[in-house]
C-alpha atoms as a PDB file:
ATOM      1  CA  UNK A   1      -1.287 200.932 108.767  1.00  0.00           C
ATOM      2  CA  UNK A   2       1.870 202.059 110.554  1.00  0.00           C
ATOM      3  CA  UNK A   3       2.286 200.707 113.615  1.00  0.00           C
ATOM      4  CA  UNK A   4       4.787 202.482 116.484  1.00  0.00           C
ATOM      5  CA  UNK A   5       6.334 201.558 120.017  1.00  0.00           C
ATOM      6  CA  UNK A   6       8.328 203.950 122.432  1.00  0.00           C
ATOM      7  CA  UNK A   7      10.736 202.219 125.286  1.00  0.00           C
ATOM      8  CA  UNK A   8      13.229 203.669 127.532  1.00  0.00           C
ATOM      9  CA  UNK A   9      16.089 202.022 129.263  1.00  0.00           C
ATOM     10  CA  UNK A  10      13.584 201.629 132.710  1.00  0.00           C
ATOM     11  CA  UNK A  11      11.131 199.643 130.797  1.00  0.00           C
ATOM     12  CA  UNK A  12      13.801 196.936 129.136  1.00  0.00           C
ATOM     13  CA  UNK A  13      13.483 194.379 131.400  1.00  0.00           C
ATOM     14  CA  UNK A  14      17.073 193.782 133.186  1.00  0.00           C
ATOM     15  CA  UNK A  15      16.159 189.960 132.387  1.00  0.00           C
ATOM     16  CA  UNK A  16      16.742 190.377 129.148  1.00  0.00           C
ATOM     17  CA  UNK A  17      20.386 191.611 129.540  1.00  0.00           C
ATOM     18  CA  UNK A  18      23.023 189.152 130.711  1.00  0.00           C
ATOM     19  CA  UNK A  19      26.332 190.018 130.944  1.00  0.00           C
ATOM     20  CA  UNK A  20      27.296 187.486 128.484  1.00  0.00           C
ATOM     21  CA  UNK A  21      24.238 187.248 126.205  1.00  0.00           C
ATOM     22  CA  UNK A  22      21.351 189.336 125.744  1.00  0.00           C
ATOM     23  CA  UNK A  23      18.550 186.928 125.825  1.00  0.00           C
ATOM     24  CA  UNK A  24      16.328 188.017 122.734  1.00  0.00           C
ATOM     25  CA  UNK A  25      18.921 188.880 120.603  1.00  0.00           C
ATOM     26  CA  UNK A  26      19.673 186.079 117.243  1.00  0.00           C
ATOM     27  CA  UNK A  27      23.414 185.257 117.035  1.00  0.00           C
ATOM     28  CA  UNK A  28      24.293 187.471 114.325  1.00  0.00           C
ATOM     29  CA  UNK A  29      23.022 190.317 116.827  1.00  0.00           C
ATOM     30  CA  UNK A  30      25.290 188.914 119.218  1.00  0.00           C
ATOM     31  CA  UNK A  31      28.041 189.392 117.791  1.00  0.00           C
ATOM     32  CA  UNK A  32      27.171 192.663 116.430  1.00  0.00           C
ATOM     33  CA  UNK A  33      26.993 193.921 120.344  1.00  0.00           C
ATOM     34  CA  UNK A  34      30.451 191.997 121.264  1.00  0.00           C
ATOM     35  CA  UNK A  35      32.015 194.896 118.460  1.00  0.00           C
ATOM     36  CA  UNK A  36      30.609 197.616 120.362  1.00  0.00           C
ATOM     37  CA  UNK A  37      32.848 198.989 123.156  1.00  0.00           C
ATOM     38  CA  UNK A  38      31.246 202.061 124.644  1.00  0.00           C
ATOM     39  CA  UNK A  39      29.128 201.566 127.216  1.00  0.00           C
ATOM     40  CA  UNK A  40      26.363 204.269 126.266  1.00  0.00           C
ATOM     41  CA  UNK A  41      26.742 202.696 122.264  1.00  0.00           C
ATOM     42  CA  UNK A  42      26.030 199.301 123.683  1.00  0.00           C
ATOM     43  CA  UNK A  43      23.117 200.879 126.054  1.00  0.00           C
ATOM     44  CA  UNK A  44      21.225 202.501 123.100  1.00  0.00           C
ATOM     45  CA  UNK A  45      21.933 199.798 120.252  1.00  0.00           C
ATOM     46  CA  UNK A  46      20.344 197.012 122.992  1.00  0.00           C
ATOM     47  CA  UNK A  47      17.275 199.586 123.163  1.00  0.00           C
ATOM     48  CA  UNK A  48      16.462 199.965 120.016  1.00  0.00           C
ATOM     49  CA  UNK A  49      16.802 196.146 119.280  1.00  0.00           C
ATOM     50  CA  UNK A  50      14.648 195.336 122.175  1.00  0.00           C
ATOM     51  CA  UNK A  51      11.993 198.145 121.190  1.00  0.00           C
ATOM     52  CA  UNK A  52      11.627 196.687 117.407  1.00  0.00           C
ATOM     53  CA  UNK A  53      11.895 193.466 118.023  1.00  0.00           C
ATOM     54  CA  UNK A  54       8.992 193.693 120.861  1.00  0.00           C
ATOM     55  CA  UNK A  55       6.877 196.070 118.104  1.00  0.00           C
ATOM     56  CA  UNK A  56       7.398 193.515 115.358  1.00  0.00           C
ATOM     57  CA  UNK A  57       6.618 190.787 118.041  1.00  0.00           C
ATOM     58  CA  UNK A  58       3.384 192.299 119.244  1.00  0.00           C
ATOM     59  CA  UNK A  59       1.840 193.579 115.325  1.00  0.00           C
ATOM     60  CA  UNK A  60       2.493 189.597 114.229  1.00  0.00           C
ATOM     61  CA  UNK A  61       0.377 188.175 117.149  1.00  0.00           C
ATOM     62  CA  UNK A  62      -2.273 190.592 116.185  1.00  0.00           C
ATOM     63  CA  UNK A  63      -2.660 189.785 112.370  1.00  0.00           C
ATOM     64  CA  UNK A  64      -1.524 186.136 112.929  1.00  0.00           C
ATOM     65  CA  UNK A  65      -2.107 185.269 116.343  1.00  0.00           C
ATOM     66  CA  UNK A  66       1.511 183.912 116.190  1.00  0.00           C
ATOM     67  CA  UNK A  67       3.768 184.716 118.646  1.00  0.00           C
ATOM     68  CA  UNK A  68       7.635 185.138 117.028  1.00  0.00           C
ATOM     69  CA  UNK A  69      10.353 184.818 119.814  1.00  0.00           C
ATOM     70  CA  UNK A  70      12.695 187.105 119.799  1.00  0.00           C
ATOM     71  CA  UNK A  71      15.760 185.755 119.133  1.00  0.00           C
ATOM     72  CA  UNK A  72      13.963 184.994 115.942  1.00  0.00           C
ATOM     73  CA  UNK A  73      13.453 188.004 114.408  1.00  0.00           C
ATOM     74  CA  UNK A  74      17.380 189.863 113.135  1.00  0.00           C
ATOM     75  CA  UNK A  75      17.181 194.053 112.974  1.00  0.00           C
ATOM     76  CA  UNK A  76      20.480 194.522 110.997  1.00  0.00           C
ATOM     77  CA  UNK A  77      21.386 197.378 108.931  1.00  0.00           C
ATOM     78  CA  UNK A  78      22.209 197.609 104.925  1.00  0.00           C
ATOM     79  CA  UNK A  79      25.290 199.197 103.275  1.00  0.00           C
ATOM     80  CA  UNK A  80      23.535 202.722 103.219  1.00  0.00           C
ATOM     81  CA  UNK A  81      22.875 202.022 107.226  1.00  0.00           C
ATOM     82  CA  UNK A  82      18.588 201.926 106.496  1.00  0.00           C
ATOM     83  CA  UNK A  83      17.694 198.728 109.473  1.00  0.00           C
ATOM     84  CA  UNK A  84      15.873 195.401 107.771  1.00  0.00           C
ATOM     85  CA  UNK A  85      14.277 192.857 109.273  1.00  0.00           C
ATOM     86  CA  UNK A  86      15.651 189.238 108.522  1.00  0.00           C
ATOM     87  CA  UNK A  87      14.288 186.117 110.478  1.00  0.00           C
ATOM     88  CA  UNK A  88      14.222 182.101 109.427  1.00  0.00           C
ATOM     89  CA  UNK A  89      10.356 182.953 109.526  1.00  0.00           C
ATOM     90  CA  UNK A  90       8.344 183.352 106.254  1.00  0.00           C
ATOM     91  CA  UNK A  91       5.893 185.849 107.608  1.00  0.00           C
ATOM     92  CA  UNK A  92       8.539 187.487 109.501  1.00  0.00           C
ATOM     93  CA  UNK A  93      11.775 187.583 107.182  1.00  0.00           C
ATOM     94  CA  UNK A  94      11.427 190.848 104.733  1.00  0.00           C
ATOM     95  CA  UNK A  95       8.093 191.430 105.742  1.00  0.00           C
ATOM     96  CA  UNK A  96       8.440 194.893 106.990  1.00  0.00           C
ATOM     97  CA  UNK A  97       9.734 198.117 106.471  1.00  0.00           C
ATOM     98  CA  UNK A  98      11.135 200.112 109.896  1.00  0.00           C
ATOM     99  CA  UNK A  99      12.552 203.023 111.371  1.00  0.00           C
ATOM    100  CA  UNK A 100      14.332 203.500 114.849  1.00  0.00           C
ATOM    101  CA  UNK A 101      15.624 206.310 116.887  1.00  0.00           C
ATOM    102  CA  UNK A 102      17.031 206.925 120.020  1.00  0.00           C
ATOM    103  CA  UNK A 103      17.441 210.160 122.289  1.00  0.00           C
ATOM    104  CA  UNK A 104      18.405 210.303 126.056  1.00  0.00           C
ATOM    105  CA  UNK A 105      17.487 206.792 126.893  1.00  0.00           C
ATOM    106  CA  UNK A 106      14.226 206.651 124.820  1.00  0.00           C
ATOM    107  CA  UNK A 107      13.823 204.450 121.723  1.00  0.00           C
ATOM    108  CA  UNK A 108      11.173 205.240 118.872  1.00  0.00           C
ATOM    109  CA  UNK A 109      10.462 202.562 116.559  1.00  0.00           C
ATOM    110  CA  UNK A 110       7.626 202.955 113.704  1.00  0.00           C
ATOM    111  CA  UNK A 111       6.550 199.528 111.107  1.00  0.00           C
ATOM    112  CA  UNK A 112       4.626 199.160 108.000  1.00  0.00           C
ATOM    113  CA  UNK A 113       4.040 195.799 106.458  1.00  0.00           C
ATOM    114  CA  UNK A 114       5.202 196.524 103.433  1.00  0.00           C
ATOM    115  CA  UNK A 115       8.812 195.699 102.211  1.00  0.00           C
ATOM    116  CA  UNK A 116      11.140 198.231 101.125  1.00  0.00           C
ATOM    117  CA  UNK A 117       8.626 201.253 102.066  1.00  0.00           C
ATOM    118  CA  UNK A 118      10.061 204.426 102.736  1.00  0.00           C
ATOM    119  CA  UNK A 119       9.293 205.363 106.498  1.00  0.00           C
ATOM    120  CA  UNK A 120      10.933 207.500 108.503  1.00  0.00           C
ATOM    121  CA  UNK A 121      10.872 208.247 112.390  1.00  0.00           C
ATOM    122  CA  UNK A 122      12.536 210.615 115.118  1.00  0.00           C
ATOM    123  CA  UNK A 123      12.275 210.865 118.833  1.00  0.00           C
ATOM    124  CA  UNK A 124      14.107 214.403 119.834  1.00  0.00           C
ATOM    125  CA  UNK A 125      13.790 215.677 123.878  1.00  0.00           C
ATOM    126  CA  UNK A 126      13.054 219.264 123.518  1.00  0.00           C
ATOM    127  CA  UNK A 127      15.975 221.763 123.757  1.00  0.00           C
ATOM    128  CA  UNK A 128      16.617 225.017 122.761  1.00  0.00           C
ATOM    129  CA  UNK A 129      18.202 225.545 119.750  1.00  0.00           C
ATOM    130  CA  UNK A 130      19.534 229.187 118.606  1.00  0.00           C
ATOM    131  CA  UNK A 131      19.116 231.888 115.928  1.00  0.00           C
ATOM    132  CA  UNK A 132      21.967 230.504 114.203  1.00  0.00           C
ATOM    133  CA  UNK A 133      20.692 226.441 113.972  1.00  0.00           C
ATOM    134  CA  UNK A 134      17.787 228.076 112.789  1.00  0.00           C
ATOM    135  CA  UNK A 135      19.275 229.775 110.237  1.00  0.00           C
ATOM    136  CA  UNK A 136      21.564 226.829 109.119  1.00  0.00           C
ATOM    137  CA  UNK A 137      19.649 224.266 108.608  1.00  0.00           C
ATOM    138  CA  UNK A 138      15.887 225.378 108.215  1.00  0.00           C
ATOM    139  CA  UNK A 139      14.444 226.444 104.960  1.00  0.00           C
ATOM    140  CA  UNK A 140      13.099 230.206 104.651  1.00  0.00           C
ATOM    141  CA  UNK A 141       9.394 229.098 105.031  1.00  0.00           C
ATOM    142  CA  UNK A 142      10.415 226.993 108.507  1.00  0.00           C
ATOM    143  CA  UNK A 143      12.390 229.866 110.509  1.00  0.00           C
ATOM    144  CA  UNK A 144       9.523 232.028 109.405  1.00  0.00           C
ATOM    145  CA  UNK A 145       7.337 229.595 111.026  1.00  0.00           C
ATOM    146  CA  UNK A 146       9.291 229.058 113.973  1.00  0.00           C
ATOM    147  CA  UNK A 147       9.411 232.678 115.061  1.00  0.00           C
ATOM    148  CA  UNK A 148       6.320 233.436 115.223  1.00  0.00           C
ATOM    149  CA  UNK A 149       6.300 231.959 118.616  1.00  0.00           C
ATOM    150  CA  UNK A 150       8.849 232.593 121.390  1.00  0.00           C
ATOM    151  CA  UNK A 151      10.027 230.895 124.602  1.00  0.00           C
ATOM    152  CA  UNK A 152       8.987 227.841 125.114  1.00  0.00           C
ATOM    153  CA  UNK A 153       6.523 227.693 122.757  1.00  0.00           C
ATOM    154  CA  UNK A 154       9.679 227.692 119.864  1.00  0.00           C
ATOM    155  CA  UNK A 155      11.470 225.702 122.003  1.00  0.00           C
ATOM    156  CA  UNK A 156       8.603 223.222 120.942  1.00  0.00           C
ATOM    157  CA  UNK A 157       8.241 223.814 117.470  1.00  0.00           C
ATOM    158  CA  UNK A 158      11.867 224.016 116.872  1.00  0.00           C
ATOM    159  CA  UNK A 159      12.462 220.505 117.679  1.00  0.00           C
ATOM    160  CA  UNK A 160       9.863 219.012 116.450  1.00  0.00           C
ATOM    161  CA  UNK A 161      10.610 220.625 112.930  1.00  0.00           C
ATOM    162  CA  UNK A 162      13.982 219.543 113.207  1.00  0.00           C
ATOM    163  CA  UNK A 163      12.894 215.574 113.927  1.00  0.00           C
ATOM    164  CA  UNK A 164      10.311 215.859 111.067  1.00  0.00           C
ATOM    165  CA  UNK A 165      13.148 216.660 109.065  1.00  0.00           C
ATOM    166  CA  UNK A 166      15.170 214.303 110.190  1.00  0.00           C
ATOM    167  CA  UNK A 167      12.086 211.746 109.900  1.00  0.00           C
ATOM    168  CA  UNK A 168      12.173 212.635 106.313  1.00  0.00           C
ATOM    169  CA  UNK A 169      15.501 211.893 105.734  1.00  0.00           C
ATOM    170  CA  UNK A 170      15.489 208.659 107.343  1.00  0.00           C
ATOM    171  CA  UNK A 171      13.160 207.938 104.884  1.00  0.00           C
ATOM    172  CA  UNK A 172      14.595 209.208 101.730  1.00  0.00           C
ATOM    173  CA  UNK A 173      17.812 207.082 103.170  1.00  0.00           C
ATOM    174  CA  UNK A 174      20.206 210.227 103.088  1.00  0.00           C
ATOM    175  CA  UNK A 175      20.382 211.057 106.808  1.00  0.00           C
ATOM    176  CA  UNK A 176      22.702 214.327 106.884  1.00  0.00           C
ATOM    177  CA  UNK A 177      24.776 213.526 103.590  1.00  0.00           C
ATOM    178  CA  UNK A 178      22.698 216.003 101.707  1.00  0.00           C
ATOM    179  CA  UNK A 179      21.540 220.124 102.828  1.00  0.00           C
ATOM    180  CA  UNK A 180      18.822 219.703 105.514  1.00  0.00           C
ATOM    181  CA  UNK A 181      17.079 222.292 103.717  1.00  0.00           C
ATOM    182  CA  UNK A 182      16.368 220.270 101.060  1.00  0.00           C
ATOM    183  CA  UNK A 183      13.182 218.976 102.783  1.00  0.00           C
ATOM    184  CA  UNK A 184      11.076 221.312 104.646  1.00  0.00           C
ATOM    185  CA  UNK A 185       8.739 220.226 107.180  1.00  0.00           C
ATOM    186  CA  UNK A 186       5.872 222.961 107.623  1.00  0.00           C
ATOM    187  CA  UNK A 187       3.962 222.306 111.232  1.00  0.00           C
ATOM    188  CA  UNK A 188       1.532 225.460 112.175  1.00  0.00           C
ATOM    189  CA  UNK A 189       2.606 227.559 114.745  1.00  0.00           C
ATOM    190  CA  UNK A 190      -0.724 227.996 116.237  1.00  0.00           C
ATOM    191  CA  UNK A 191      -1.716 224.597 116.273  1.00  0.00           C
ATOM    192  CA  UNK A 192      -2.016 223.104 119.988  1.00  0.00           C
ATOM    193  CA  UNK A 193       0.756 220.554 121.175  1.00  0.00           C
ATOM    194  CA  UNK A 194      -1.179 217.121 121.504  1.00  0.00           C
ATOM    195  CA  UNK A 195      -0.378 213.733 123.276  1.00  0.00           C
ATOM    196  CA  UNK A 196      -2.496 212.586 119.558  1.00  0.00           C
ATOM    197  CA  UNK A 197      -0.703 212.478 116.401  1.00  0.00           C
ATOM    198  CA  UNK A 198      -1.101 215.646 114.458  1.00  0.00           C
ATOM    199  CA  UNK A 199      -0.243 215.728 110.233  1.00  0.00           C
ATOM    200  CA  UNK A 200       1.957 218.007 108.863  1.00  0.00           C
ATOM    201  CA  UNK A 201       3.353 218.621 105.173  1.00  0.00           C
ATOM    202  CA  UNK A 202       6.331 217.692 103.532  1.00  0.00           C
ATOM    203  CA  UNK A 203       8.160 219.618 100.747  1.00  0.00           C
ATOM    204  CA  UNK A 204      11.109 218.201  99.314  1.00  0.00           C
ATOM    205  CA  UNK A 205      13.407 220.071  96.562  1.00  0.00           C
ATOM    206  CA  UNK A 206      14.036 217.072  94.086  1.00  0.00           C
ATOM    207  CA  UNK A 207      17.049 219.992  92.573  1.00  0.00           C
ATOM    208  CA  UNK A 208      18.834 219.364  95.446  1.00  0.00           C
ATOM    209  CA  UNK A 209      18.265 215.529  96.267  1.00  0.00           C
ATOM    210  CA  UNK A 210      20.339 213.031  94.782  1.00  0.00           C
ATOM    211  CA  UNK A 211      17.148 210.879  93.452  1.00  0.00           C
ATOM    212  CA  UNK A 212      13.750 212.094  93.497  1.00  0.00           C
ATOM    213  CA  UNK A 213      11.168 211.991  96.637  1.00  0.00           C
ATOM    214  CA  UNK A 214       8.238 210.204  96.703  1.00  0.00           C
ATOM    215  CA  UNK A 215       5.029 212.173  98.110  1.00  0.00           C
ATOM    216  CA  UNK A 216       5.130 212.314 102.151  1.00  0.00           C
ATOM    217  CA  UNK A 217       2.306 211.994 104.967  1.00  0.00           C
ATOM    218  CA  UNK A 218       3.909 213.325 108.351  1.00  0.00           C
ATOM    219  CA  UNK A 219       2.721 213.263 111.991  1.00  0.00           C
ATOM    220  CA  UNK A 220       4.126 214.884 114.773  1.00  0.00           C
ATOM    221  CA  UNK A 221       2.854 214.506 118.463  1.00  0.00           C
ATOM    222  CA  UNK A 222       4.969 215.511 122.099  1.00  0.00           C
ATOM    223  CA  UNK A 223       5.430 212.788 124.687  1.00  0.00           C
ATOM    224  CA  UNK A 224       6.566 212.972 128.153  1.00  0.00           C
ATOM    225  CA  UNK A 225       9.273 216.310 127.388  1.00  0.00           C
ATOM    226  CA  UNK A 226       9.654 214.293 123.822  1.00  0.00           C
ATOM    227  CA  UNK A 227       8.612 214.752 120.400  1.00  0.00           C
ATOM    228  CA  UNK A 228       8.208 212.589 118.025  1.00  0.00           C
ATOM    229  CA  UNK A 229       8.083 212.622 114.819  1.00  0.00           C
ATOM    230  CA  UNK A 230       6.971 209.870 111.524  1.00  0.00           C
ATOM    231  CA  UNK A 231       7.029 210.055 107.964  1.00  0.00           C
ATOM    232  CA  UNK A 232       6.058 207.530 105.246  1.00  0.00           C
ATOM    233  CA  UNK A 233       5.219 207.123 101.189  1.00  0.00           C
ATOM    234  CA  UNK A 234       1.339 208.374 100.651  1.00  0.00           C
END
C-alpha cells in the first residue's frame, strides 16, 4: 500500500518551530538545520521533515496502534541524496521506503513499508512551460502528447508529465544526472483532470540509464493549482 501526505507552510503548526529548536525534530536533525543558512532552505527542509515525519507517525498508529513521537523518528539523506528513515525504534528504524518534494510552500511526501523500495514522488504548481522545454527534455511520444491540447489544458499536462518524470527519477535515484528523456511518462491527453489518482505508464530506455529500471506503476492527480505526481516498483 503506498501511503501519501501533502502540507504547506500554513498547516505546520508555528508550535512546532522555536527559534532555537524545532520541537519534533531528533538531534541529528538539529543540527542538520543549524548548517542551513537561507531562510527559504531552512523554510522548506523544516516542511518536508514535519510532513514525513507526521505521515510516518500517522501509518504506524494505524497498523500498530502505536503512536511514535516525533523526535523519534530521523529523515536523513544517503550519499546519492535518496531520504531514509532511521529511529531507536524497531518497527520504525529502516522500516520504510519514502519520497519528498517541495514546490512553493507545499510538501509531498509518499511511504511504502517496504525497505529499500524504489518510490518516487513530485508536487509541481502548474506553469507554463515553452516549445523549447518541450522539446529539450520530453521524449518524441510526450511532446506529441502534449500538443494535442493547447492553453491551459497543456499548461496541465505539461507539468504533470514533467513531475511524473521527475517522480521516476526520484525513484531510479538519478534525479537530473542522466537525459530526462530517458524515461517517458505517457498520460492521455483526453483524459479528465481528477482530484482522484489517475495511472499512467512508464517507459524507461535501460540504453541510456546507468543500471537497469525496474517495471513502474504511476499516478498522477491535480490538487489545489498542484499536481502531483507518484511512482513505485510493480
Amino acid at each position: 500500500m503506498i501511503h501519501w501526505l501533502t502540507q504547506s507552510h500554513e498547516t505546520m503548526p508555528r508550535t512546532a518551530v522555536s527559534p532555537h529548536k524545532s520541537t519534533f525534530l531528533s538531534d541529528s536533525e538539529a543540527d542538520r538545520l543549524a548548517t542551513l543558512t537561507t531562510e527559504k532552505r531552512r523554510r522548506d527542509w523544516l516542511l518536508g521533515r514535519w510532513t514525513a515525519k507526521r505521515l510516518l507517525q500517522t501509518v504506524i498508529w494505524e497498523t500498530s496502534h502505536t503512536t511514535v513521537p516525533l523526535d523519534l523518528i530521523t529523515v536523513a539523506n544517503n550519499a546519492d541524496g535518496v531520504p531514509t528513515i532511521a529511529s531507536q525504534l524497531p518497527l520504525v528504524d529502516g522500516q520504510y521506503s519514502i519520497s519528498l518534494s517541495h514546490s512553493h510552500g507545499q510538501a509531498l511526501v509518499t511511504a511504502v513499508a517496504k525497505p529499500n523500495w524504489p518510490i518516487g514522488c513530485d508536487i509541481e504548481k502548474v506553469a507554463p512551460r515553452g516549445e523549447a522545454f518541450i522539446d529539450d527534455y520530453f521524449t518524441e511520444t510526450e511532446a506529441l502528447l502534449v500538443r494535442q491540447v493547447a492553453g491551459a489544458q497543456r499548461d496541465l499536462l505539461t507539468t504533470a508529465v514533467w513531475s511524473a518524470k521527475e517522480s521516476v527519477l526520484k525513484a531510479l535515484h538519478l534525479g537530473l544526472s542522466v537525459d530526462t528523456r530517458a524515461v517517458a511518462c505517457l498520460i492521455d491527453p483526453v483524459e479528465r483532470p481528477s482530484d482522484s489518482w489517475m495511472p499512467f505508464k512508464v517507459w524507461c530506455d535501460n540504453g541510456r540509464l546507468p543500471h537497469p529500471a525496474p517495471h513502474f506503476s504511476g499516478w498522477w492527480r491535480v490538487m489545489d493549482g498542484f499536481v502531483l505526481t507518484l511512482v513505485v516498483e510493480q
